[in-house]
Protein backbone atom coordinates (compact mmCIF):
# COMPACT_ATOMS: atom_id res chain seq x y z
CA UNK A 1 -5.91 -11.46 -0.37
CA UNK A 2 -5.25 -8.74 2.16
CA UNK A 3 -5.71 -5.06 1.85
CA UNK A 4 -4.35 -2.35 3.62
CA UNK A 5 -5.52 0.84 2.38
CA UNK A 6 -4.36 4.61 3.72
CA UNK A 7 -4.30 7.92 2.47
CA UNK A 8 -1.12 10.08 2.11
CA UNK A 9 -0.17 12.64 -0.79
CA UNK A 10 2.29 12.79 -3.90
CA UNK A 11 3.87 16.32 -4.72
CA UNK A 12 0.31 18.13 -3.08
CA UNK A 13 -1.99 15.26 -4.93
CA UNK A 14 -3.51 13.50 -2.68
CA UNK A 15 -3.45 9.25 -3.22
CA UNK A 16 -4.47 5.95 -1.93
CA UNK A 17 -1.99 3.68 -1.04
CA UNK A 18 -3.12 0.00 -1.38
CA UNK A 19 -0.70 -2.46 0.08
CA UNK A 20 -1.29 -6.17 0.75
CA UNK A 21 -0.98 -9.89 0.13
CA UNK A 22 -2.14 -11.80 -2.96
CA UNK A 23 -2.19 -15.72 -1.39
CA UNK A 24 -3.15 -16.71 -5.16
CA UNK A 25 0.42 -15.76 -6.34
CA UNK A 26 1.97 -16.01 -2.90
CA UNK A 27 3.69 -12.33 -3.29
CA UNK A 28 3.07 -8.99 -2.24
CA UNK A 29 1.14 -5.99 -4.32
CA UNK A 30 0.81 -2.54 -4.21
CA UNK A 31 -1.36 0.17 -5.97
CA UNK A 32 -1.29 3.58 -5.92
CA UNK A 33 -3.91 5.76 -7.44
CA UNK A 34 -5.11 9.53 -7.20
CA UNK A 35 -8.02 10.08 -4.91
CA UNK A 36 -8.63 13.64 -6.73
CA UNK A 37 -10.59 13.46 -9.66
CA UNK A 38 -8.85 16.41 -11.87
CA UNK A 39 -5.52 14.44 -11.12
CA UNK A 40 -3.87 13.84 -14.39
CA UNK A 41 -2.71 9.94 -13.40
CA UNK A 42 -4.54 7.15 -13.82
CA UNK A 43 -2.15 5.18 -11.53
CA UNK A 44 0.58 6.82 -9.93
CA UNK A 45 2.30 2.65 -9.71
CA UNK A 46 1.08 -0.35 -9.63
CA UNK A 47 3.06 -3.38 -9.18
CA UNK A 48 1.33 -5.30 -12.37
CA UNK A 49 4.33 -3.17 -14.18
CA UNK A 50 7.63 -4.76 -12.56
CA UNK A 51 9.60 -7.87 -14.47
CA UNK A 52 8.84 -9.95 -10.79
CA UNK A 53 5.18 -8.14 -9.62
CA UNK A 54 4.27 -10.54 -6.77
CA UNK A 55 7.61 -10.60 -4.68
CA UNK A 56 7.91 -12.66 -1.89
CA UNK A 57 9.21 -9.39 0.38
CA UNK A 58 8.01 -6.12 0.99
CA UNK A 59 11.86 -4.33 -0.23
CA UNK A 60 10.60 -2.61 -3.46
CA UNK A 61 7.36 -1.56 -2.34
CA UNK A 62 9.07 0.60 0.37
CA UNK A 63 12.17 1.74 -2.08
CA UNK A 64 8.88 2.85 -4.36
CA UNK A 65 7.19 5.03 -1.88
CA UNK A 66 10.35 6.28 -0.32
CA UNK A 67 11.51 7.56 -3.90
CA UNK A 68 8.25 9.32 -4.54
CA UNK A 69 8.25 10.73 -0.96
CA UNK A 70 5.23 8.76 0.58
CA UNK A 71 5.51 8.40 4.05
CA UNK A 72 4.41 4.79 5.08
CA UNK A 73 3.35 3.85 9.14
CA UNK A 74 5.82 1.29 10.16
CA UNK A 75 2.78 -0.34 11.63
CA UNK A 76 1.23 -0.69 7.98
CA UNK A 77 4.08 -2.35 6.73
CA UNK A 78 4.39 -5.46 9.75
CA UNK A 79 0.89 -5.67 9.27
CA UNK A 80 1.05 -6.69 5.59
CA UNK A 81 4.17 -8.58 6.37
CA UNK A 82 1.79 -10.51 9.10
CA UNK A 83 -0.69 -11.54 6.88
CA UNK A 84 1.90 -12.82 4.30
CA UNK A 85 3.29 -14.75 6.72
CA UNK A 86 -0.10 -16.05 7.57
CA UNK A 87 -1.20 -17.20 4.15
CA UNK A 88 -4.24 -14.60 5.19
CA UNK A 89 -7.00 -14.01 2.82
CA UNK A 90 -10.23 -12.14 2.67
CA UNK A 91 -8.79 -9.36 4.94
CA UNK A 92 -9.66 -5.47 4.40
CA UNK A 93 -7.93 -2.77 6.62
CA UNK A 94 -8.22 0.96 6.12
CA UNK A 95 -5.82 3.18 8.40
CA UNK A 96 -5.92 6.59 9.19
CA UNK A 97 -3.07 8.92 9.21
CA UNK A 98 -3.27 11.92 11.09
CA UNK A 99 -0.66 14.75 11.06
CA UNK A 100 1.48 13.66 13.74
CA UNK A 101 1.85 10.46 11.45
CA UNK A 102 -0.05 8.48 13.87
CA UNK A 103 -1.41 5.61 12.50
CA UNK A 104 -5.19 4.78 13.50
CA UNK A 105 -7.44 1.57 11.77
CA UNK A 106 -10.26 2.81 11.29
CA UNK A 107 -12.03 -0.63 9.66
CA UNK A 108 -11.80 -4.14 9.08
């Protein structure tokens, strides 16, 4: 499986995006969770919710964080593209996002 993990905020909360590949169920996944611990979410989404939650493109991942206003690099999203196109596996990526919306890895 590949990760891709980067920081951004929901309505002032800030939240970790997780985006990546699951080569088990050949599909794309996506988490997103609260980094602050008074936050009253568990989850803000995760895609173990939807009728189909391993799809084979990246469409309703980006329709998701569009419609709760989470601003995604374009680079993050080839990326995990890349590796599903790859089959990859075992892959962790974290990428920094500064305030110019720059996007930076910062590990692998």
């Amino acid at each position: 499986m590949s990760r891709h993990f980067f920081e951004s905020d929901y309505k002032g909360t800030p939240v970790t995006v997780l985006l990546g590949y699951d080569q088990e169920h050949d599909g794309y996944f996506m988490v997103i969770e609260p980094t602050d611990a008074e936050s009253h979410y568990d989850y803000l989404y995760t895609n173990l919710f939807e009728g189909d939650p391993f799809p084979r493109t990246l469409d309703r991942f980006i329709h998701v964080l569009n419609e709760l206003g989470i601003f995604i690099p374009t680079e993050v999203i080839m990326e995990v593209a890349a590796d599903g196109n790859a089959k990859i596996n075992n892959k962790d990526v974290f990428h920094e996002i500064n305030a110019g919306n720059h996007l930076r890895k910062v590990a692998c």
